[in-house]
Protein backbone atom coordinates (compact mmCIF):
# COMPACT_ATOMS: atom_id res chain seq x y z
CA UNK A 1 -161.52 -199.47 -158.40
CA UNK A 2 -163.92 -200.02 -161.30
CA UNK A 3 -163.44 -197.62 -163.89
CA UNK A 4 -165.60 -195.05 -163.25
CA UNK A 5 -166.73 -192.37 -165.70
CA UNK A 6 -168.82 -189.76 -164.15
CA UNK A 7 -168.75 -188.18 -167.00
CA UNK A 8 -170.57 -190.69 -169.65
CA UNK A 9 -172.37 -191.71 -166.37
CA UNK A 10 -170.53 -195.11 -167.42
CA UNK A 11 -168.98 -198.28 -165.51
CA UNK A 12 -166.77 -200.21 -167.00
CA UNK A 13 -166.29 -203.93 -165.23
CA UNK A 14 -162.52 -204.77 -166.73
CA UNK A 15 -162.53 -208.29 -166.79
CA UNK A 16 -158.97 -209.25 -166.82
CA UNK A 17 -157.97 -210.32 -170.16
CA UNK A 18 -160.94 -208.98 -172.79
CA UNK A 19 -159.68 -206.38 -174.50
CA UNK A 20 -159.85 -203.97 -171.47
CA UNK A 21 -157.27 -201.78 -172.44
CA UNK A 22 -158.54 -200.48 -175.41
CA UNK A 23 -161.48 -199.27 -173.81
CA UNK A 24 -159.29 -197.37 -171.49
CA UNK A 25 -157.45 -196.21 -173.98
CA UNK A 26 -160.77 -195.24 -175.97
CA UNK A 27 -161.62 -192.90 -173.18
CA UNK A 28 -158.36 -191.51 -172.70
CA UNK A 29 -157.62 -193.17 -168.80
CA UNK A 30 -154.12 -194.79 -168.47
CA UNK A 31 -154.46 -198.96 -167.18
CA UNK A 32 -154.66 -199.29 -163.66
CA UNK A 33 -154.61 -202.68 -162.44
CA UNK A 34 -156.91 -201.69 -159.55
CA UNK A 35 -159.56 -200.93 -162.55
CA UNK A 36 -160.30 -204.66 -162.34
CA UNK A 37 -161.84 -204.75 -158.70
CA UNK A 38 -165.09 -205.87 -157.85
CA UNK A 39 -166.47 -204.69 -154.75
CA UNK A 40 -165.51 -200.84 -154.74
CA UNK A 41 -168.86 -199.28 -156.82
CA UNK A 42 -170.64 -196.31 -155.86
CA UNK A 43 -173.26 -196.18 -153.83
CA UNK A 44 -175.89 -194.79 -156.89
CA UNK A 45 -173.79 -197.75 -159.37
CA UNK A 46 -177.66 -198.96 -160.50
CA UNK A 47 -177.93 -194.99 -161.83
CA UNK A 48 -174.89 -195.71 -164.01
CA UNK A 49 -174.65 -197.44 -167.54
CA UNK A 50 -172.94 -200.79 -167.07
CA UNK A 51 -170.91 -202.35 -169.47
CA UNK A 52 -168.12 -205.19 -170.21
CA UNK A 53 -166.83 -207.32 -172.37
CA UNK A 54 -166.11 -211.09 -172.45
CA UNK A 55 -164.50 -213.51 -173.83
CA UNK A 56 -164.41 -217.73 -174.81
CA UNK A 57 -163.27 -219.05 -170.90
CA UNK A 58 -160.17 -220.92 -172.80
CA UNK A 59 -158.97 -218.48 -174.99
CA UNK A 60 -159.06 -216.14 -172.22
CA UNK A 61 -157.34 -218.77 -169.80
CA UNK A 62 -154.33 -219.40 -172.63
CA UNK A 63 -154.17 -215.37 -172.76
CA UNK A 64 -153.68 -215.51 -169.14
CA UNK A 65 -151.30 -218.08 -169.32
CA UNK A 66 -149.52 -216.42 -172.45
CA UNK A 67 -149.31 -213.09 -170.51
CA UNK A 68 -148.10 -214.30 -167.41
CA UNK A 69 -145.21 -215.77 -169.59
CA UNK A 70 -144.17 -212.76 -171.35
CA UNK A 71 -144.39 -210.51 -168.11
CA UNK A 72 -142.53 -213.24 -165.90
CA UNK A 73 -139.39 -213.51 -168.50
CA UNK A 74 -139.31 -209.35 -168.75
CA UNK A 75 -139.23 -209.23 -165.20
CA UNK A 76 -137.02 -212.13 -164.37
CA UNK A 77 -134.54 -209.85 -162.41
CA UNK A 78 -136.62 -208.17 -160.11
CA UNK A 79 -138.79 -211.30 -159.05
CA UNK A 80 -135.80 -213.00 -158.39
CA UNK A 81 -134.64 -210.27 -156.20
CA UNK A 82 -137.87 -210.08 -154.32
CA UNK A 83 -137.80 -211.78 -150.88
CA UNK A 84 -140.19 -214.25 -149.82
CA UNK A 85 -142.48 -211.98 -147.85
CA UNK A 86 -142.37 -209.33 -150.41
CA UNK A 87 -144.09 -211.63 -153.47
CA UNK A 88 -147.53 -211.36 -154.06
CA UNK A 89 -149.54 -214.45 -155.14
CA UNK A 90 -149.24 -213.31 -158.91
CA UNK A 91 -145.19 -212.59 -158.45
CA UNK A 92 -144.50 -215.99 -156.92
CA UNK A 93 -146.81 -217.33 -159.44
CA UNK A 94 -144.72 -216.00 -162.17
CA UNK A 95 -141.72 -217.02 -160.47
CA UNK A 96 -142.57 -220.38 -160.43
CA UNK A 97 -143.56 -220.36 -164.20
CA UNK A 98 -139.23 -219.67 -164.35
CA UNK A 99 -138.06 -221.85 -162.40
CA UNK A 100 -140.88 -225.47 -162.67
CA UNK A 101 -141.25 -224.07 -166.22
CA UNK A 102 -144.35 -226.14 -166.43
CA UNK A 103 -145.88 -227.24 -169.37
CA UNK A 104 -149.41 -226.10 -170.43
CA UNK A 105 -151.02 -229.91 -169.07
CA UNK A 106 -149.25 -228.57 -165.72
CA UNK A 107 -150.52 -225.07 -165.83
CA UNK A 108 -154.32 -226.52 -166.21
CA UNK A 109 -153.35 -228.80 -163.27
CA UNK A 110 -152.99 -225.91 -161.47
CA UNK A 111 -156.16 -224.44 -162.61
CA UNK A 112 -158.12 -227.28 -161.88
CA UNK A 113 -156.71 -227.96 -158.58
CA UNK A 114 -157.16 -224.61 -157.14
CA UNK A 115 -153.95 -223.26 -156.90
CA UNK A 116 -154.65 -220.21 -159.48
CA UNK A 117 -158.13 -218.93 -157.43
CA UNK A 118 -155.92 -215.82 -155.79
CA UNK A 119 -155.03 -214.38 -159.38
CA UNK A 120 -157.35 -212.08 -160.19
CA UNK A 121 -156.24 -212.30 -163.81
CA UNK A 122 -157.45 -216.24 -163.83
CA UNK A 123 -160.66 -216.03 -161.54
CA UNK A 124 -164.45 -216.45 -163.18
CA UNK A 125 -165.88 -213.71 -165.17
CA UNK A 126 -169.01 -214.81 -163.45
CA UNK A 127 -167.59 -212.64 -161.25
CA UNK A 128 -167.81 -209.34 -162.47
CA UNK A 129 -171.11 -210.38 -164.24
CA UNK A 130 -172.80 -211.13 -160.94
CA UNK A 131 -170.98 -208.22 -158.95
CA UNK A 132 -172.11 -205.37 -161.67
CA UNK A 133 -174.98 -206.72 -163.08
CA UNK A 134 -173.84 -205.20 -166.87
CA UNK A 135 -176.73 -203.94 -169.28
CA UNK A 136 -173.87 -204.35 -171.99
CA UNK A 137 -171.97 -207.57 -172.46
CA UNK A 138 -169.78 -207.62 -175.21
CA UNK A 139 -167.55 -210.36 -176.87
CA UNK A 140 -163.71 -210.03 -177.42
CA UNK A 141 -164.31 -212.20 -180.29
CA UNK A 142 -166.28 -209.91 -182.20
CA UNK A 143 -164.77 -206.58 -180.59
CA UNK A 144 -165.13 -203.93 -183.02
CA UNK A 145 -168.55 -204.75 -184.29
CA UNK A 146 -169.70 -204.32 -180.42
CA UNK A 147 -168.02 -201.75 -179.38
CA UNK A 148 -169.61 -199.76 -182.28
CA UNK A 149 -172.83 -200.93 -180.93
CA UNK A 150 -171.56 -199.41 -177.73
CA UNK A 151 -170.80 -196.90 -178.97
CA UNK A 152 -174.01 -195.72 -180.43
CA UNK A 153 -175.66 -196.56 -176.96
CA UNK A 154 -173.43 -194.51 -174.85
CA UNK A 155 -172.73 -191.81 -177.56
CA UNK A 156 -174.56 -190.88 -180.07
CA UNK A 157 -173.17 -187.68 -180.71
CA UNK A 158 -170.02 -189.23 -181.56
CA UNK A 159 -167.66 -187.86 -179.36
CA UNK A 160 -165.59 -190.84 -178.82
CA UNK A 161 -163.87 -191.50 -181.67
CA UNK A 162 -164.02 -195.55 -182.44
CA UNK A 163 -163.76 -198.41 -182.86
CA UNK A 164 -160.82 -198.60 -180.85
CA UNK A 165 -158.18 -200.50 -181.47
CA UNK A 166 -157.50 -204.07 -179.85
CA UNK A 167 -153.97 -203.13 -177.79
CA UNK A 168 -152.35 -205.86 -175.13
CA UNK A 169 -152.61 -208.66 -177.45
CA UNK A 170 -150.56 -211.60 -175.67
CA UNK A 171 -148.32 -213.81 -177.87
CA UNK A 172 -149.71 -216.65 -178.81
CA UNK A 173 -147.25 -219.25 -177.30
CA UNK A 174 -149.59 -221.78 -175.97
CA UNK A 175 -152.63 -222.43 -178.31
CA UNK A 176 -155.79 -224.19 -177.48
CA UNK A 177 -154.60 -226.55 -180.21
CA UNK A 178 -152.45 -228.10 -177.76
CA UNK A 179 -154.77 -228.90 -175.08
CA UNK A 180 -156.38 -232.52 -174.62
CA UNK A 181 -160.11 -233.85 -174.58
CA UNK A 182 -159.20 -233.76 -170.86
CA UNK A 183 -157.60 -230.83 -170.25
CA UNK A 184 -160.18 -228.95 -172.23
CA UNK A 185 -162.92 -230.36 -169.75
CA UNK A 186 -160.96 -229.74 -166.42
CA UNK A 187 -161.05 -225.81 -168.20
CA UNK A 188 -164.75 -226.06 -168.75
CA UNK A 189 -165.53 -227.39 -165.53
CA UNK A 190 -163.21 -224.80 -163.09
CA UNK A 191 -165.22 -221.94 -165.82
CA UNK A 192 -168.24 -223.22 -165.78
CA UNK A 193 -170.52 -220.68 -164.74
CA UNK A 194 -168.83 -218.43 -167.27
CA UNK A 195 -169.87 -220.85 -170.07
CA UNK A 196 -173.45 -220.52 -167.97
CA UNK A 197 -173.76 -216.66 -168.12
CA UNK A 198 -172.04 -216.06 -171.30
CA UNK A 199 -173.61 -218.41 -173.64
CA UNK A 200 -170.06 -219.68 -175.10
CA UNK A 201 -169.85 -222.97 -176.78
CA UNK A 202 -167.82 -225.49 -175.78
CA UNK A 203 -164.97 -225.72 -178.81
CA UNK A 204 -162.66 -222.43 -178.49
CA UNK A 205 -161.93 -220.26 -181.40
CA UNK A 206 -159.32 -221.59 -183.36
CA UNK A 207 -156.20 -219.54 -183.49
């Protein structure tokens, strides 16, 4: 589910990929992967505080990329002891990415062409945005000057101590450096309603 915090009277929206788990770990709740669902708010979610953060649509597509890497070579083993019927779309995903090894121009093929729109961890953060409706967006870019802007929003009392720190940080293996005039506009297009809602410019951060 969304992660829910009665407590703060708080909903987080954990947009795969920005900086999610150090707001969990800010409040003290382990990561749960189901914390990035969509459709599972309360009933009274328009009497809670909604928040989330962002991030630049390619940056956050090469973290994706970069993440799915790392976790597919750590877990080589097991995926390749999984049986057809027991791999989920993100497993067989990440077994592919061992065995085609495909280069980045391949891996934004497979952005552009469709074949990524099952992983949550790749799918539109126009997604969230329109599902939760957040009174708080903020950028991964600029994480600890928002989050202390959260921060003095949600508690001014200063009971959460801050700003947290930025944990899950994927190796930078692939870098927006190596992309193409093309392959940068296939990434634009398949995100473009993120570029819409977010306000992001075009040209990624540089690395």
């Amino acid at each position: 589910m969304s992660l829910i915090l009665p407590k703060w009277k708080l909903i987080f929206l954990h947009i795969p990929k920005c900086a999610g788990q150090s707001i969990e770990s800010a409040f003290g709740i382990p990561h749960e992967h189901s914390h990035h669902k969509r459709h599972d708010l309360p009933e009274d979610w328009r009497d809670y505080l909604r928040f989330t953060f962002v991030r630049h649509p390619v940056s956050r597509f090469l973290s994706a990329c970069n993440y799915n890497l790392r976790v597919a070579l750590r877990t080589e083993r097991q995926l390749r002891r999984l049986s057809e019927a027991d791999l989920s779309p993100t497993k067989r995903y990440r077994l592919h990415l061992l065995e085609a090894q495909p280069s980045l121009s391949e891996m934004v093929d497979d952005l552009h062409q469709g074949r990524l729109r099952k992983l949550t961890i790749f799918q539109p953060q126009a997604l969230w945005l329109r599902a939760g409706l957040p009174q708080f967006i903020g950028r991964v870019e600029r994480f600890e000057q928002d989050w202390r802007h959260l921060l003095q929003l949600i508690d001014p009392q200063g009971r959460i101590t801050g700003p947290a720190p930025h944990t899950n940080r994927s190796p930078s293996r692939l870098s927006a450096n190596e992309l193409s005039k093309r392959e940068l506009r296939r990434i634009r297009s398949y995100y473009r309603d993120d570029f819409r809602m977010t306000g992001y410019g075009k040209t990624p951060p540089q690395d």
